[in-house]
C-alpha atoms as a PDB file:
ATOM      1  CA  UNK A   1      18.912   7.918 -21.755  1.00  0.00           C
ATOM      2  CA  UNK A   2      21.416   4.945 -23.003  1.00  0.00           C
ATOM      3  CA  UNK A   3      21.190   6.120 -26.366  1.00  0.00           C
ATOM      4  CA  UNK A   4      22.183  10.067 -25.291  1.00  0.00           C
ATOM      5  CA  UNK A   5      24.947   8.692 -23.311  1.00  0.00           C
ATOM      6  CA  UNK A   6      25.989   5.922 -26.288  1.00  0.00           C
ATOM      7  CA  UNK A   7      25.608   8.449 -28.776  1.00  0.00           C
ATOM      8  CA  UNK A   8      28.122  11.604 -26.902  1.00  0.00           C
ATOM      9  CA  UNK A   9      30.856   8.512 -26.121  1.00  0.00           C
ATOM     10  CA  UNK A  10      31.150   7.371 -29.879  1.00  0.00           C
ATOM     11  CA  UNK A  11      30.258  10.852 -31.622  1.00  0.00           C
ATOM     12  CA  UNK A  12      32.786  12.781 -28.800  1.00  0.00           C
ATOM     13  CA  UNK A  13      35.599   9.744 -30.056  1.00  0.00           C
ATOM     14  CA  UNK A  14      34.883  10.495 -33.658  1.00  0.00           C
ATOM     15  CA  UNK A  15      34.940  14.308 -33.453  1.00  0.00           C
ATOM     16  CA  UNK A  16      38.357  13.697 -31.016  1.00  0.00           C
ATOM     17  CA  UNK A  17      39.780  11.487 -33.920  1.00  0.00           C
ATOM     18  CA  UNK A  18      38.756  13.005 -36.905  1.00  0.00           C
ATOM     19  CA  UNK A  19      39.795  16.436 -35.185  1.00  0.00           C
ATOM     20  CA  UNK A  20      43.417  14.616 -34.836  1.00  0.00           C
ATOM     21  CA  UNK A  21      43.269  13.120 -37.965  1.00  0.00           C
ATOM     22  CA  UNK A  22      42.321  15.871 -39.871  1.00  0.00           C
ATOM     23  CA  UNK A  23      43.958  19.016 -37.984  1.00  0.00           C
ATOM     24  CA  UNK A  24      46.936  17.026 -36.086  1.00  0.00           C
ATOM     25  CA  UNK A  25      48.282  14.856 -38.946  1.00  0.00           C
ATOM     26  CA  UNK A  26      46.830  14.912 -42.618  1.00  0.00           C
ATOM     27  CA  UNK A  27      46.808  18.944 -42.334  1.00  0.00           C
ATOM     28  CA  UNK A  28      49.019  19.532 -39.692  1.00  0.00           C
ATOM     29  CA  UNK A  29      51.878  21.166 -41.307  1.00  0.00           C
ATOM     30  CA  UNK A  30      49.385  23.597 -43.196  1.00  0.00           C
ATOM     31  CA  UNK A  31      47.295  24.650 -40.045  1.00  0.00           C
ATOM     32  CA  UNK A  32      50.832  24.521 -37.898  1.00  0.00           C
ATOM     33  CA  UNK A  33      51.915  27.510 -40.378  1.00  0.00           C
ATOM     34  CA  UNK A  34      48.394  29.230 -40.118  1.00  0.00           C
ATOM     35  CA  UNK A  35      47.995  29.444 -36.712  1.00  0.00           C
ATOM     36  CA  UNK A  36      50.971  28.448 -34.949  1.00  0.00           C
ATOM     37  CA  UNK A  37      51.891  31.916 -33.762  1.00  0.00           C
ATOM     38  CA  UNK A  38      48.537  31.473 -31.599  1.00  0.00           C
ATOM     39  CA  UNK A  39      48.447  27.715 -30.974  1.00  0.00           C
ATOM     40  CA  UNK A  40      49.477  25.973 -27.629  1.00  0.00           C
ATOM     41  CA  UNK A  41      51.856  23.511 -29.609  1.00  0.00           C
ATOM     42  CA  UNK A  42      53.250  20.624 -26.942  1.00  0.00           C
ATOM     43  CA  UNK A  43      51.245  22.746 -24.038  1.00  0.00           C
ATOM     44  CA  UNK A  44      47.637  21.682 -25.352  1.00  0.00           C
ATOM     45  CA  UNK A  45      45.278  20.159 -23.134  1.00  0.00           C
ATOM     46  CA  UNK A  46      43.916  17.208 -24.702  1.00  0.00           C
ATOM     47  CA  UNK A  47      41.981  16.749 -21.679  1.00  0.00           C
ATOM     48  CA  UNK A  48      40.144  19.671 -22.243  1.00  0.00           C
ATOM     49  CA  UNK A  49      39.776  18.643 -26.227  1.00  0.00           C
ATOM     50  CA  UNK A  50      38.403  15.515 -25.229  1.00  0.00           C
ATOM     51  CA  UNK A  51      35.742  17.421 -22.899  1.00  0.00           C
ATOM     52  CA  UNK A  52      35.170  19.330 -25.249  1.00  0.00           C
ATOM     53  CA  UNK A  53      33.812  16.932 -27.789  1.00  0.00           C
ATOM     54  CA  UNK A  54      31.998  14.915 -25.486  1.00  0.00           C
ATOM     55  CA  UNK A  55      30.035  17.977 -25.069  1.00  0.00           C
ATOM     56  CA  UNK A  56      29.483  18.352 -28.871  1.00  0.00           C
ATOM     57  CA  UNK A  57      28.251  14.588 -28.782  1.00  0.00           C
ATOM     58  CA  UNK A  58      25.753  15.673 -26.146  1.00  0.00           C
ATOM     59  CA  UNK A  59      24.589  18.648 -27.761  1.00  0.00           C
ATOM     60  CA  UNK A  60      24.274  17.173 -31.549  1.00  0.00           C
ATOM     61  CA  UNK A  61      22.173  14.449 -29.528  1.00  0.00           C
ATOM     62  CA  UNK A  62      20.197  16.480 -27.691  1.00  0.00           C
ATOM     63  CA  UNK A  63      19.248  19.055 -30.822  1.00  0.00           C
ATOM     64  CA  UNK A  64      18.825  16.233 -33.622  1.00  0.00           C
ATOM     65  CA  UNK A  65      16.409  14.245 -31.290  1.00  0.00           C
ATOM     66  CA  UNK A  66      14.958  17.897 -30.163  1.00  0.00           C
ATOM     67  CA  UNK A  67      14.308  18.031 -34.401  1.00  0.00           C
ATOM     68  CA  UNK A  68      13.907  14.617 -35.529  1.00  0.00           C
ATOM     69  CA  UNK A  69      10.114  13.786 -36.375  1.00  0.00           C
ATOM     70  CA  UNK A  70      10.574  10.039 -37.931  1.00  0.00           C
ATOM     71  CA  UNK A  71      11.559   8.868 -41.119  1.00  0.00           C
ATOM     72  CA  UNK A  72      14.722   7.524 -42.699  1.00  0.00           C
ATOM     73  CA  UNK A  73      18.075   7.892 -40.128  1.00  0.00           C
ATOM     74  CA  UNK A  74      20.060   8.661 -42.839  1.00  0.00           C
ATOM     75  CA  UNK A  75      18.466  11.862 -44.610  1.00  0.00           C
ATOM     76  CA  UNK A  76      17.589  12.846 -41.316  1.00  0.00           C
ATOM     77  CA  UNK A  77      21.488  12.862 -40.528  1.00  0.00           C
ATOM     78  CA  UNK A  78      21.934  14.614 -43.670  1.00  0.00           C
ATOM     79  CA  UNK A  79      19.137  17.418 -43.174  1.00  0.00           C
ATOM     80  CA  UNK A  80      19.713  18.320 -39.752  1.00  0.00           C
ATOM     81  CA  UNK A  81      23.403  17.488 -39.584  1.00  0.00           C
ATOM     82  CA  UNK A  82      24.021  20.350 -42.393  1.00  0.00           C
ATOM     83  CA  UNK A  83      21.614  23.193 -39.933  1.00  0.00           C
ATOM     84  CA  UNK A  84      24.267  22.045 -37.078  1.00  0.00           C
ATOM     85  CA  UNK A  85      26.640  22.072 -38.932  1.00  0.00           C
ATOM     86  CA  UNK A  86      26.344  25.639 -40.483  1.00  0.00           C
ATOM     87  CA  UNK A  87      25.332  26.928 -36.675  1.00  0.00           C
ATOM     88  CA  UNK A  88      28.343  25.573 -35.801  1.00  0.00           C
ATOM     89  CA  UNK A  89      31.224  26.027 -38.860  1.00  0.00           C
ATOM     90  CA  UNK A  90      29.461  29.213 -40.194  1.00  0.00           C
ATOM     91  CA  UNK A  91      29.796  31.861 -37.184  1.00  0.00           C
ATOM     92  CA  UNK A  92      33.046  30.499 -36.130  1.00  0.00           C
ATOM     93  CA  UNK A  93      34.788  31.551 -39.558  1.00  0.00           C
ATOM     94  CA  UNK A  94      33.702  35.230 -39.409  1.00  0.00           C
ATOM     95  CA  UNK A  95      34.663  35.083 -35.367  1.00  0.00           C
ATOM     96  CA  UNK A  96      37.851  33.672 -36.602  1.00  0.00           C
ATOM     97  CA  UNK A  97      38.498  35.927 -39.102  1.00  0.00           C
ATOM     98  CA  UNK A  98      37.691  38.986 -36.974  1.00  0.00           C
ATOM     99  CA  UNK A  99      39.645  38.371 -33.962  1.00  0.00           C
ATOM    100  CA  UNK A 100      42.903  36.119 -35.054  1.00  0.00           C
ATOM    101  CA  UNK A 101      45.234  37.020 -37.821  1.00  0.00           C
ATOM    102  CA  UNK A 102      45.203  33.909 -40.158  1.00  0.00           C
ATOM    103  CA  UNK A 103      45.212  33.857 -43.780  1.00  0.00           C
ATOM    104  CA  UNK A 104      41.582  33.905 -45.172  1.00  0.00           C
ATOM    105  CA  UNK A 105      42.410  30.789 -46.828  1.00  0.00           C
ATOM    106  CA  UNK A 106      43.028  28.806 -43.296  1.00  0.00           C
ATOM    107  CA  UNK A 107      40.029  30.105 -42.137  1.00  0.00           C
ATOM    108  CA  UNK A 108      37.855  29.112 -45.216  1.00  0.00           C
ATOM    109  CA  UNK A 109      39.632  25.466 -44.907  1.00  0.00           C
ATOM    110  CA  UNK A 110      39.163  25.148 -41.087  1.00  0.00           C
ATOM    111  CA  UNK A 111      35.502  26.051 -41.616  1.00  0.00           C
ATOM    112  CA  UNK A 112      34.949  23.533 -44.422  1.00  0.00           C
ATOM    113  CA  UNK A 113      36.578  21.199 -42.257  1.00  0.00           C
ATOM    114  CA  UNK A 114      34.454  21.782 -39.346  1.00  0.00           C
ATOM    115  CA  UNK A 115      31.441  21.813 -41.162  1.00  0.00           C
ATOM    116  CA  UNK A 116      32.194  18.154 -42.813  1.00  0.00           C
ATOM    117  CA  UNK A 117      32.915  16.730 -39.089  1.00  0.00           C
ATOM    118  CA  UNK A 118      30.377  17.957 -37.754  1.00  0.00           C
ATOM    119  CA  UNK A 119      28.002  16.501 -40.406  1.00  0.00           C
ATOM    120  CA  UNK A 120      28.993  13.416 -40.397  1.00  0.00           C
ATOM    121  CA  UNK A 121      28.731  13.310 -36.262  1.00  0.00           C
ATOM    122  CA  UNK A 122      25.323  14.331 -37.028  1.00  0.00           C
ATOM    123  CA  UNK A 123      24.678  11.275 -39.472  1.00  0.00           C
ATOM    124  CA  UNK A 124      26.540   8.971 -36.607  1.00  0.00           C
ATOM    125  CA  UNK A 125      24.296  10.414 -33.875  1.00  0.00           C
ATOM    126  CA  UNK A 126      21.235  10.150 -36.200  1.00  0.00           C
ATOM    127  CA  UNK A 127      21.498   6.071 -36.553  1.00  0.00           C
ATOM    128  CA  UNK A 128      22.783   5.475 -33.141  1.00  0.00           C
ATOM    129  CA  UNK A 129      19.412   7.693 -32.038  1.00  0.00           C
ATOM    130  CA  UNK A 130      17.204   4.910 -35.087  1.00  0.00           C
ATOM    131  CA  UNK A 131      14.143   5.603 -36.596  1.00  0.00           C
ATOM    132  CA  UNK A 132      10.582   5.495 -36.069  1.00  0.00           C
ATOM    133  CA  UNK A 133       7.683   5.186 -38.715  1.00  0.00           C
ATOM    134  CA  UNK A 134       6.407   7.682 -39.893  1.00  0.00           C
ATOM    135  CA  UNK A 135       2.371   8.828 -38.982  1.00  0.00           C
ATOM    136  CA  UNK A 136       0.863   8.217 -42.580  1.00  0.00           C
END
């Protein structure tokens, strides 16, 4: 249980961070002339944001340690962090691109994005979750 609540604190900070780093300031301009017409601007709820990706840290927890059989913390991260990662970054394009009018090339960017963050929380929750030998 200390790991699963260790793991969503410092996995829902870097997904928070990265998601300000990333989408706030490197790309901010970019993604401000994407989707601006449908963004909150200096009405969003970082509260919610931050809930938000607490819940993502509790949920990558919950379904790499749900997958993870023993071995090396690393490939683990790798191997299941790209399935959540794809389950996550892969319907969320097309259900971007169906219902919100953004440039194809936002979308494609935002999902790249999303799927890189969301791999690497996946290799963060995968050595804060450690390994165990594997049965030879």
């Amino acid at each position: 249980m200390n790991k699963l609540i260790i793991s969503s604190i410092v996995t829902g900070a870097f997904l928070f961070l990265s998601g300000w780093l990333l989408w706030g300031v490197l790309l901010g301009d970019f993604f401000s002339k994407h989707y601006g017409h449908i963004q909150r601007g200096a009405d969003m709820k970082l509260w919610a944001l931050a809930v938000a990706n607490l819940a993502q840290g509790v949920l990558i927890y919950l379904l790499y340690s749900s997958m993870y059989k023993g071995g090396s913390a690393f490939s683990n991260g790798i191997k299941h962090g790209i399935l959540i990662a794809l389950f996550w970054s892969l319907p969320y394009v097309f259900m971007t691109w169906a219902e919100m009018t953004v440039t194809y090339t936002a979308v494609i960017l935002d999902g790249a994005l999303s799927f890189i963050v969301m791999l690497v929380a996946t290799v963060i929750t995968a050595f804060i979750h450690g390994e165990k030998a594997q049965p030879s």
